[in-house]
Protein backbone atom coordinates (compact mmCIF):
# COMPACT_ATOMS: atom_id res chain seq x y z
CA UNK A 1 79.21 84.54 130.00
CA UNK A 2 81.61 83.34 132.63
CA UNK A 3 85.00 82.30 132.84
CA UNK A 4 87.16 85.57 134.47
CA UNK A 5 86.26 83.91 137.97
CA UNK A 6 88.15 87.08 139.72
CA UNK A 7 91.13 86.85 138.13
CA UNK A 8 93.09 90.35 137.79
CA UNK A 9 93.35 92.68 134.18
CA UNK A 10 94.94 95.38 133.61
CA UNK A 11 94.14 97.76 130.75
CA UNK A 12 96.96 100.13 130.05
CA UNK A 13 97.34 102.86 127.61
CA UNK A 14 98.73 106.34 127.51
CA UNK A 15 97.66 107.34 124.40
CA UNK A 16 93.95 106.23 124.11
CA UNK A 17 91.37 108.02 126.33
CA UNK A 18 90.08 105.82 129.24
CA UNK A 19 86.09 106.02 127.41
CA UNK A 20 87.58 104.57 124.12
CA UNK A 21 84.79 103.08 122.20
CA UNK A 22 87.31 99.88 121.70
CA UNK A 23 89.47 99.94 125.07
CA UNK A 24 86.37 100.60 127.28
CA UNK A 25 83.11 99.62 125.61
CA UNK A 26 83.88 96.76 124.14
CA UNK A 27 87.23 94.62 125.13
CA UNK A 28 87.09 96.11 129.16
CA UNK A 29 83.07 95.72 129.40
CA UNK A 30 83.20 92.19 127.88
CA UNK A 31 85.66 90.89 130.26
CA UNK A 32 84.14 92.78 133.46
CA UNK A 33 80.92 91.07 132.45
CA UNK A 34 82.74 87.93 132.28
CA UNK A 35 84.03 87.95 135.32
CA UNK A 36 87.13 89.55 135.37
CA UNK A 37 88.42 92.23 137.59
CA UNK A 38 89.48 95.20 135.60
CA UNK A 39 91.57 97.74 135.90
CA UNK A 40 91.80 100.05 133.12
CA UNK A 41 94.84 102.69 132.94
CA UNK A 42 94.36 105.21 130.76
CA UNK A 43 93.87 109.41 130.30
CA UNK A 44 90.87 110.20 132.00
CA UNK A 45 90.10 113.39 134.23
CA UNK A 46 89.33 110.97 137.53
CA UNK A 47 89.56 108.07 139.07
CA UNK A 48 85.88 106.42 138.70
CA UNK A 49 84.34 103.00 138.77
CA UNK A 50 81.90 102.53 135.49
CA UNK A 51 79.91 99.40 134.04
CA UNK A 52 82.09 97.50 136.40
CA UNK A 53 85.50 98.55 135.08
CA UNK A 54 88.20 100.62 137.75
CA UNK A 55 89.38 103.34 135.98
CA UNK A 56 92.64 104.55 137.32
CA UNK A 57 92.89 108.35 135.33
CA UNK A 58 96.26 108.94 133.95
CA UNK A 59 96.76 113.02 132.95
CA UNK A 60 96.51 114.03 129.43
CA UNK A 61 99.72 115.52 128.19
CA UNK A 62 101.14 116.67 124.50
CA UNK A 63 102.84 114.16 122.57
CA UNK A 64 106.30 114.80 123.03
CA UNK A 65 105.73 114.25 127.53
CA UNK A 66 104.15 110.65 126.87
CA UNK A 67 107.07 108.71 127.48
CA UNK A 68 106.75 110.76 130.86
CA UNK A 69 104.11 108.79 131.88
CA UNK A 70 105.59 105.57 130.96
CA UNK A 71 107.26 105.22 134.59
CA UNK A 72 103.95 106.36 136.95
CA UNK A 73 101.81 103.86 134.49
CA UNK A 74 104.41 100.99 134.76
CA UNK A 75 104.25 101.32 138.92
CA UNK A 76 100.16 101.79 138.72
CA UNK A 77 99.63 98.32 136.74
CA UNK A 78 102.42 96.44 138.99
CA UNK A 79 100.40 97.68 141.75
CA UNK A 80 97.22 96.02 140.42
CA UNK A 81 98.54 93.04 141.02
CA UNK A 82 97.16 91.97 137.74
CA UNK A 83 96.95 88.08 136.33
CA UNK A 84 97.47 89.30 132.97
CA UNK A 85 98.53 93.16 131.52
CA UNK A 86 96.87 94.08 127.78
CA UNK A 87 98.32 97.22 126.55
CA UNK A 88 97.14 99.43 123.63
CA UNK A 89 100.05 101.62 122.46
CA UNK A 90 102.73 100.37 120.31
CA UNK A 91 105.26 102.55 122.77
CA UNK A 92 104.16 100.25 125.51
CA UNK A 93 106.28 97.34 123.36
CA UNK A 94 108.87 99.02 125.06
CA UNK A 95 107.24 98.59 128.56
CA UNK A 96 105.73 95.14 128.31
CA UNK A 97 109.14 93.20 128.44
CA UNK A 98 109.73 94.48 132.05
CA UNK A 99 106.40 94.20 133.33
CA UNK A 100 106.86 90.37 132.42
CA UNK A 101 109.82 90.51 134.16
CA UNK A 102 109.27 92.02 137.26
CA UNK A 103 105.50 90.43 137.69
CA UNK A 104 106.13 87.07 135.82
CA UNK A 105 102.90 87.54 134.12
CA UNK A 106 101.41 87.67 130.46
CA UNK A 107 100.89 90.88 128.43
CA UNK A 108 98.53 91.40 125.47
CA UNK A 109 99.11 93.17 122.22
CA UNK A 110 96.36 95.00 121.18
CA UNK A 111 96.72 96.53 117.53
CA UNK A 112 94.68 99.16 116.43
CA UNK A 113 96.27 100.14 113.31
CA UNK A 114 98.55 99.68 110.13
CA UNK A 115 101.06 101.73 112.56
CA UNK A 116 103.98 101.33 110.02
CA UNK A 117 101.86 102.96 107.70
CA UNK A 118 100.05 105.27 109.99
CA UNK A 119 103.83 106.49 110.77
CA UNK A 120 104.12 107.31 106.97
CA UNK A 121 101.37 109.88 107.07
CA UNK A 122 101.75 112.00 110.52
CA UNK A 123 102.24 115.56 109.87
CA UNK A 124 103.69 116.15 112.81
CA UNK A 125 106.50 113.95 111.71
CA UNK A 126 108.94 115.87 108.98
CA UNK A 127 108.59 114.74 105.52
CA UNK A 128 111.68 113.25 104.97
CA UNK A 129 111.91 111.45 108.10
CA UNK A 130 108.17 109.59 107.42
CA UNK A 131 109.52 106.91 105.39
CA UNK A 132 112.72 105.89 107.03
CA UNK A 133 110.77 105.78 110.22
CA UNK A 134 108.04 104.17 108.70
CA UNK A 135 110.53 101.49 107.31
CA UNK A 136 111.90 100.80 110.58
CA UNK A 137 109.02 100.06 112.57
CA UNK A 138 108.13 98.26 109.81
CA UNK A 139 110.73 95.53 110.57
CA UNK A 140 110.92 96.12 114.46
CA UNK A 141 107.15 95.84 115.62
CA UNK A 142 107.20 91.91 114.76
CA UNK A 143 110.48 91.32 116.54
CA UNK A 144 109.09 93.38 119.87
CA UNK A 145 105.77 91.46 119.73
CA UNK A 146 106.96 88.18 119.17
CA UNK A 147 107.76 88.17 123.14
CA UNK A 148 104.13 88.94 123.73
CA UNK A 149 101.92 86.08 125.23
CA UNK A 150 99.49 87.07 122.75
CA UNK A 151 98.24 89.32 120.44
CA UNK A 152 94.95 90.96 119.24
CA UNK A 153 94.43 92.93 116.06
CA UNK A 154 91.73 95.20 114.65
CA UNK A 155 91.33 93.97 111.19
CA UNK A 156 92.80 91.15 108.70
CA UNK A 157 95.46 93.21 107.08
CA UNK A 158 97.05 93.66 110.75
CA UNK A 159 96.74 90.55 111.37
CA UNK A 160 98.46 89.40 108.05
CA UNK A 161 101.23 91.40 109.17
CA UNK A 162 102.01 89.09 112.62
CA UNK A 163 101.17 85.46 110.92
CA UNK A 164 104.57 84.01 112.13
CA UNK A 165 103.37 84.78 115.75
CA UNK A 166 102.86 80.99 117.33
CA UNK A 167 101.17 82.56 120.28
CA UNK A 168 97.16 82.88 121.22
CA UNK A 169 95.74 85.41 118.85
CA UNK A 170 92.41 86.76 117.01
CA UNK A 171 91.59 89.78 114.98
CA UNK A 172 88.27 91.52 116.40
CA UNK A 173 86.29 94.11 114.61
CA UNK A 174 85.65 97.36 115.84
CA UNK A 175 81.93 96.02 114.87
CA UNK A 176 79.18 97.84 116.69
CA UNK A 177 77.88 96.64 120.40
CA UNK A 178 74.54 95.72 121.61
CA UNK A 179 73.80 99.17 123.35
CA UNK A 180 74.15 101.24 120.10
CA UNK A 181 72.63 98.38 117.77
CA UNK A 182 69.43 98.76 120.07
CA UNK A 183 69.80 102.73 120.18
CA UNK A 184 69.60 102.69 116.20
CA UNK A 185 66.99 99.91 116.02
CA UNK A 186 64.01 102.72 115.78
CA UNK A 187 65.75 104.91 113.57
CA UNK A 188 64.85 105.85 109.74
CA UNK A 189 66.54 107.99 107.56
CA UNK A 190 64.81 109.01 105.48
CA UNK A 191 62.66 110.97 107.16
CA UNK A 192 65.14 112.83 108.55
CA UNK A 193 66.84 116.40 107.44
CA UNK A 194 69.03 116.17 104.88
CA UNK A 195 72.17 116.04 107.33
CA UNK A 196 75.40 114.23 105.99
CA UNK A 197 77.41 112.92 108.98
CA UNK A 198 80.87 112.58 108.74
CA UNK A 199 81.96 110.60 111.92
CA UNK A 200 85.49 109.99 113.31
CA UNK A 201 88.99 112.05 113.03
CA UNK A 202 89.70 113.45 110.24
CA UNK A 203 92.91 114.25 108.68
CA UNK A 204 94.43 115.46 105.26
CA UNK A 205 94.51 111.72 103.99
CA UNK A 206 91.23 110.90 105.04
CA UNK A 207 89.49 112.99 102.15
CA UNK A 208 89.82 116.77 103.99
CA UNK A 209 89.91 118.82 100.97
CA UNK A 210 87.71 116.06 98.89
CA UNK A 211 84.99 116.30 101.32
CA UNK A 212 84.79 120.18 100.84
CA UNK A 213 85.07 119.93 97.14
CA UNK A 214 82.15 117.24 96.57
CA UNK A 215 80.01 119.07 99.02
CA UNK A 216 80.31 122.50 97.39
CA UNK A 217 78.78 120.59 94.67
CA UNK A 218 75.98 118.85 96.33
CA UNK A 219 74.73 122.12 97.95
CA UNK A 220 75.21 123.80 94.43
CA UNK A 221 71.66 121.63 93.75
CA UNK A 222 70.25 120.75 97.10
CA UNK A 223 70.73 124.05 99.17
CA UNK A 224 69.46 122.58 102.15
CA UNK A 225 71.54 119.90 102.70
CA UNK A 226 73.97 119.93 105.29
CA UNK A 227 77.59 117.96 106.45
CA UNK A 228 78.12 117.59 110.20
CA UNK A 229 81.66 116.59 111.34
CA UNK A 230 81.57 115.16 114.60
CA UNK A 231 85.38 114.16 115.61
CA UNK A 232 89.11 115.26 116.11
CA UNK A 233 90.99 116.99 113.65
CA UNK A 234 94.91 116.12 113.24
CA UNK A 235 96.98 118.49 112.85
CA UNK A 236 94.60 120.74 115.06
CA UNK A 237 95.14 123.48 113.02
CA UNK A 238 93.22 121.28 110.02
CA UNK A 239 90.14 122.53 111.42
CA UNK A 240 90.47 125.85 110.95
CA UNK A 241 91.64 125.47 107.73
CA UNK A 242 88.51 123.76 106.35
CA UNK A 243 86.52 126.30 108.09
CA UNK A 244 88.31 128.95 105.82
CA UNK A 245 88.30 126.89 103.31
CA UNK A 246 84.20 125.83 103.29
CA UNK A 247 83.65 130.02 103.85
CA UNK A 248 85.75 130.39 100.62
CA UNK A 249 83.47 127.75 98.24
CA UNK A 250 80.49 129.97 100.01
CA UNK A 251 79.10 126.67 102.25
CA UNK A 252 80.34 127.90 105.53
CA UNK A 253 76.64 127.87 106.35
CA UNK A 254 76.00 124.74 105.18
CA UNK A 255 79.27 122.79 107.33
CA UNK A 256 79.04 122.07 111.04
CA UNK A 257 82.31 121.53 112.89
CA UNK A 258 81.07 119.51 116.06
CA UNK A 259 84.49 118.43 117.31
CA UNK A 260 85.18 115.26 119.42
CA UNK A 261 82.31 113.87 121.52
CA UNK A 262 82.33 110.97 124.36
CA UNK A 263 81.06 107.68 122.69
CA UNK A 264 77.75 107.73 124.86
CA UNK A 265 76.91 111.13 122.27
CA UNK A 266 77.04 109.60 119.45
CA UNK A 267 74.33 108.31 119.30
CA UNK A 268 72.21 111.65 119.03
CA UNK A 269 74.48 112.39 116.01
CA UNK A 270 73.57 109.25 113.79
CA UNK A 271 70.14 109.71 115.08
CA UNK A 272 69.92 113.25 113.41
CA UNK A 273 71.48 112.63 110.15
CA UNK A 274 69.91 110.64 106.60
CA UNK A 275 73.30 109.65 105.18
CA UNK A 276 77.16 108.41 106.31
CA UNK A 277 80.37 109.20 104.66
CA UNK A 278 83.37 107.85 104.61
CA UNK A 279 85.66 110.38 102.49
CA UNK A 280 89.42 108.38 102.84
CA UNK A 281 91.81 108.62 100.75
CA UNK A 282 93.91 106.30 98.68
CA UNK A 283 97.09 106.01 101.46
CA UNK A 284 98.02 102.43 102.09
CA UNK A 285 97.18 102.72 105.61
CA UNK A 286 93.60 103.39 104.98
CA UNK A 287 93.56 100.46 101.64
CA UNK A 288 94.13 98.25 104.99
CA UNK A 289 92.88 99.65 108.10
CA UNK A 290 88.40 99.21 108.20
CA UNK A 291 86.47 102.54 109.52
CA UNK A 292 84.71 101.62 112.29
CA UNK A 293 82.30 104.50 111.20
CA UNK A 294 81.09 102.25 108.41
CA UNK A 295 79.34 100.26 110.91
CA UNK A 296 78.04 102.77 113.17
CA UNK A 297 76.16 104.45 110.49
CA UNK A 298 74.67 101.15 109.43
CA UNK A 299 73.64 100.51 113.35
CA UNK A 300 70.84 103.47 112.89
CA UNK A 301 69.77 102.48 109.13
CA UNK A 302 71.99 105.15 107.78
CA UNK A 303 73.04 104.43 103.85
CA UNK A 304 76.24 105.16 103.18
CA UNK A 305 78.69 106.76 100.64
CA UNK A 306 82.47 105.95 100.62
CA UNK A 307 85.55 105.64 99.36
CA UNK A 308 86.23 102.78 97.14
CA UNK A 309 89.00 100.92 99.12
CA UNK A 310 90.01 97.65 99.44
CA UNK A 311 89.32 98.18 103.48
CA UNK A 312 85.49 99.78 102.91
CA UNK A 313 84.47 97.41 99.51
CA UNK A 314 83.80 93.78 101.65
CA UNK A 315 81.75 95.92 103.56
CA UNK A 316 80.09 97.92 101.71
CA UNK A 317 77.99 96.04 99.01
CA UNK A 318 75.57 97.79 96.29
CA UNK A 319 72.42 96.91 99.05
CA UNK A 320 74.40 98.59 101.37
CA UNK A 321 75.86 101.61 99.94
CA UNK A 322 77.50 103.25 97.54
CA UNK A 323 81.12 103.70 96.83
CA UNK A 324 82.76 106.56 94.60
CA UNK A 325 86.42 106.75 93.48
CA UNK A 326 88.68 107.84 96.62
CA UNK A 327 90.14 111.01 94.79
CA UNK A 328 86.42 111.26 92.50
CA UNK A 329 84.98 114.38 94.29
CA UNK A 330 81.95 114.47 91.87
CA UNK A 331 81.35 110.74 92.04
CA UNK A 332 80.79 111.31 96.30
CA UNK A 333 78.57 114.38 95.17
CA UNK A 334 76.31 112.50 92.80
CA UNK A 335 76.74 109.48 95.31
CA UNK A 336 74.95 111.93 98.21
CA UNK A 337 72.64 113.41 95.70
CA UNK A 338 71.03 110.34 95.02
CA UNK A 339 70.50 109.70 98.67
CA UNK A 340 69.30 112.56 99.82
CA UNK A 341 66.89 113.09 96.77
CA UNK A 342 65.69 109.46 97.04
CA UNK A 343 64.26 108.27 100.25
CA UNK A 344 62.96 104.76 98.72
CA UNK A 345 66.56 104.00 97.55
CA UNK A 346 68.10 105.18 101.27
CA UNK A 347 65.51 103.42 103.32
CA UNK A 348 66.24 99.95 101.59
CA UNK A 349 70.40 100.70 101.47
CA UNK A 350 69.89 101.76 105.27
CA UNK A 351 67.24 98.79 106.45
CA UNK A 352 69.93 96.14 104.83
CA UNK A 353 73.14 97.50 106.45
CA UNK A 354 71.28 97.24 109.67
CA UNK A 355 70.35 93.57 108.93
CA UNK A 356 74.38 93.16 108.52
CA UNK A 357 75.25 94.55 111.73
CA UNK A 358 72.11 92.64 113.50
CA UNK A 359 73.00 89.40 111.87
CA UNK A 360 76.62 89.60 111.62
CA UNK A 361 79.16 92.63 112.06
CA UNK A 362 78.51 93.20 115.80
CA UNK A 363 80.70 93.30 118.85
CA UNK A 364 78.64 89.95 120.12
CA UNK A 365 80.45 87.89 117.10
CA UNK A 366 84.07 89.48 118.32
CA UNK A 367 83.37 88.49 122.33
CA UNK A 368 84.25 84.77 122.17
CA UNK A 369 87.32 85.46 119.82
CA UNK A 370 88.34 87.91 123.05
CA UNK A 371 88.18 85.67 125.36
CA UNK A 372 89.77 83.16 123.52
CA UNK A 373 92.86 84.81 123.61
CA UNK A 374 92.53 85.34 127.10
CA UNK A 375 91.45 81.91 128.47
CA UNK A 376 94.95 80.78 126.10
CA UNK A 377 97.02 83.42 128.07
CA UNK A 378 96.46 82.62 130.86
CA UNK A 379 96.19 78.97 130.38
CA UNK A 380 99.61 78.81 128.59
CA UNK A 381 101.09 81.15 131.48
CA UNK A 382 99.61 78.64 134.39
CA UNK A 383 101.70 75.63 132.33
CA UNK A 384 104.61 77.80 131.93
């Protein structure tokens, strides 16, 4: 896999941590290995080369000092001297038009989420300003990516949101890469403890009090099972409320807060645990937006239980897993019940989701489609 021949990326985000399992470990490691030379900008605590990528560490910093940042990051990726700039942060839309300017080069969109509707449900945003805002971004994204020389998203219902872009552009999963599909290829779940994982961020619309409700229940008849959360809370403060919260339904015991982990842990986790969950709630942005958790469990054989979405059902087939109403707290108990008390039934749901991933939902499938866009880019920009 060859066609980068030397020629200069930049990565740039201010928001995303430089060890993103999407930024890093799969778009910046696919192009490094195809030849590129990349720089990636983005908040890590030192400047380090890894896997062939230059990391250039930007500070972390609260929220409301991002925009801080924006001049130091805007002079560290002109300084690159980069063929191309691909950018992760909607906030950067305000950046990009200038660093075409001033380099004469291409930028890259890359779209992570439903952010119109990922606007609608930030706490830290007041109520009644959620939906205006919401609205509003809602109309301007498109106009502010339409100068982009091209544009990647993370999922179909992004893309469906951009289809009047003319430029180079391809949706690629957040499906699993080689690394962790060969970390999981040993693993069987049923013979592990009955652990629950419950892998990613979590936040009030992502099933927070659901979760705590349909577990009280499972551990009602299977006191030894138990629900590790490994991943971010947002608000913060959300984790100590489930904590109080899990003490007060009498399963503090039986809940393990893990907190965020680098990507290169995560294995361990999925290794340790006999079923996945996916606990999201009804909000649009989660009917669109896929959790790349889904696929992670399968990696290592893991059934899983989850929501009933229109974003989790494609993916989640009755060989696969097994879905439960997003606001059906005793439909995800009896869902996890039936896993954990039936080790035929997980081993075959668990053996076929890996199959999927092996066969099909992997980041190998999603690597041409990358550089696709990018052999357009810059192929457009040379004409141009």
């Amino acid at each position: 896999m060859s066609q980068g021949h030397g020629r200069k990326v930049a990565i740039l985000s201010s928001v995303h941590l430089a060890l993103d399992n999407r930024v890093f470990y799969r778009e910046a490691r696919t192009l490094a290995r195809a030849g590129y030379d990349v720089t990636l900008i983005a908040v890590h605590d030192r400047d380090e080369v890894r896997d062939g990528v230059r990391i250039r560490a930007l500070p972390r910093v609260a929220r409301r000092r991002r925009p801080l940042l924006w001049r130091a990051l805007a002079q560290m990726a002109r300084a690159t001297g980069a063929d191309v700039f691909h950018f992760h942060d909607p906030e950067l839309l305000l950046l990009s038009p200038w660093l075409r300017q001033a380099t004469g080069r291409p930028t890259i969109y890359d779209i992570h989420e439903a952010n119109a509707d990922f606007i609608a449900v930030k706490e830290y945003i007041p109520v009644v300003a959620r939906r205006p805002l919401a609205g509003l971004f809602r109309r301007l994204e498109p106009r502010l990516a339409a100068g982009e020389s091209g544009l990647i998203f993370a999922d179909e219902a992004i893309a469906a949101d951009f289809a009047s872009f003319a430029g180079p552009k391809a949706t690629l999963f957040n499906f699993p890469g080689q690394p962790l599909i060969d970390a999981g290829a040993s693993a069987t779940a049923a013979r592990r403890e009955p652990i629950v994982l419950y892998l990613g961020g979590m936040e009030r619309n992502r099933g927070a009090e659901l979760m705590l409700d349909a577990f009280a229940q499972v551990v009602a008849r299977m006191p030894a099972a138990r629900l590790r959360l490994v991943g971010h809370f947002a608000p913060p403060g959300l984790e100590g409320e489930m904590r109080a919260e899990a003490a007060r339904r009498g399963i503090g015991h039986a809940v393990e807060f893990v907190g965020r982990v680098p990507f290169d842990q995560v294995g361990a986790h999925l290794a340790a645990a006999r079923v996945g969950w996916v606990t999201w709630g009804a909000a649009t942005k989660n009917q669109k937006n896929i959790p790349t958790k889904l696929f992670e469990y399968m990696a290592y054989g893991l059934p899983v239980v989850s929501s009933d979405l229109p974003s989790t059902r494609p993916f989640v087939p009755p060989d696969v897993g097994l879905l439960a109403g997003a606001d059906d707290a005793a439909g995800h108990a009896a869902a996890l019940l039936r896993l954990l008390g039936d080790g035929v039934t997980a081993e075959a749901l668990g053996a076929a989701g890996r199959r999927r991933v092996g066969e099909a939902w992997n980041w190998a499938a999603m690597e041409g489609r990358l550089l696709g866009v990018y052999a357009a880019v810059l192929e457009k920009g040379m004409r141009g």
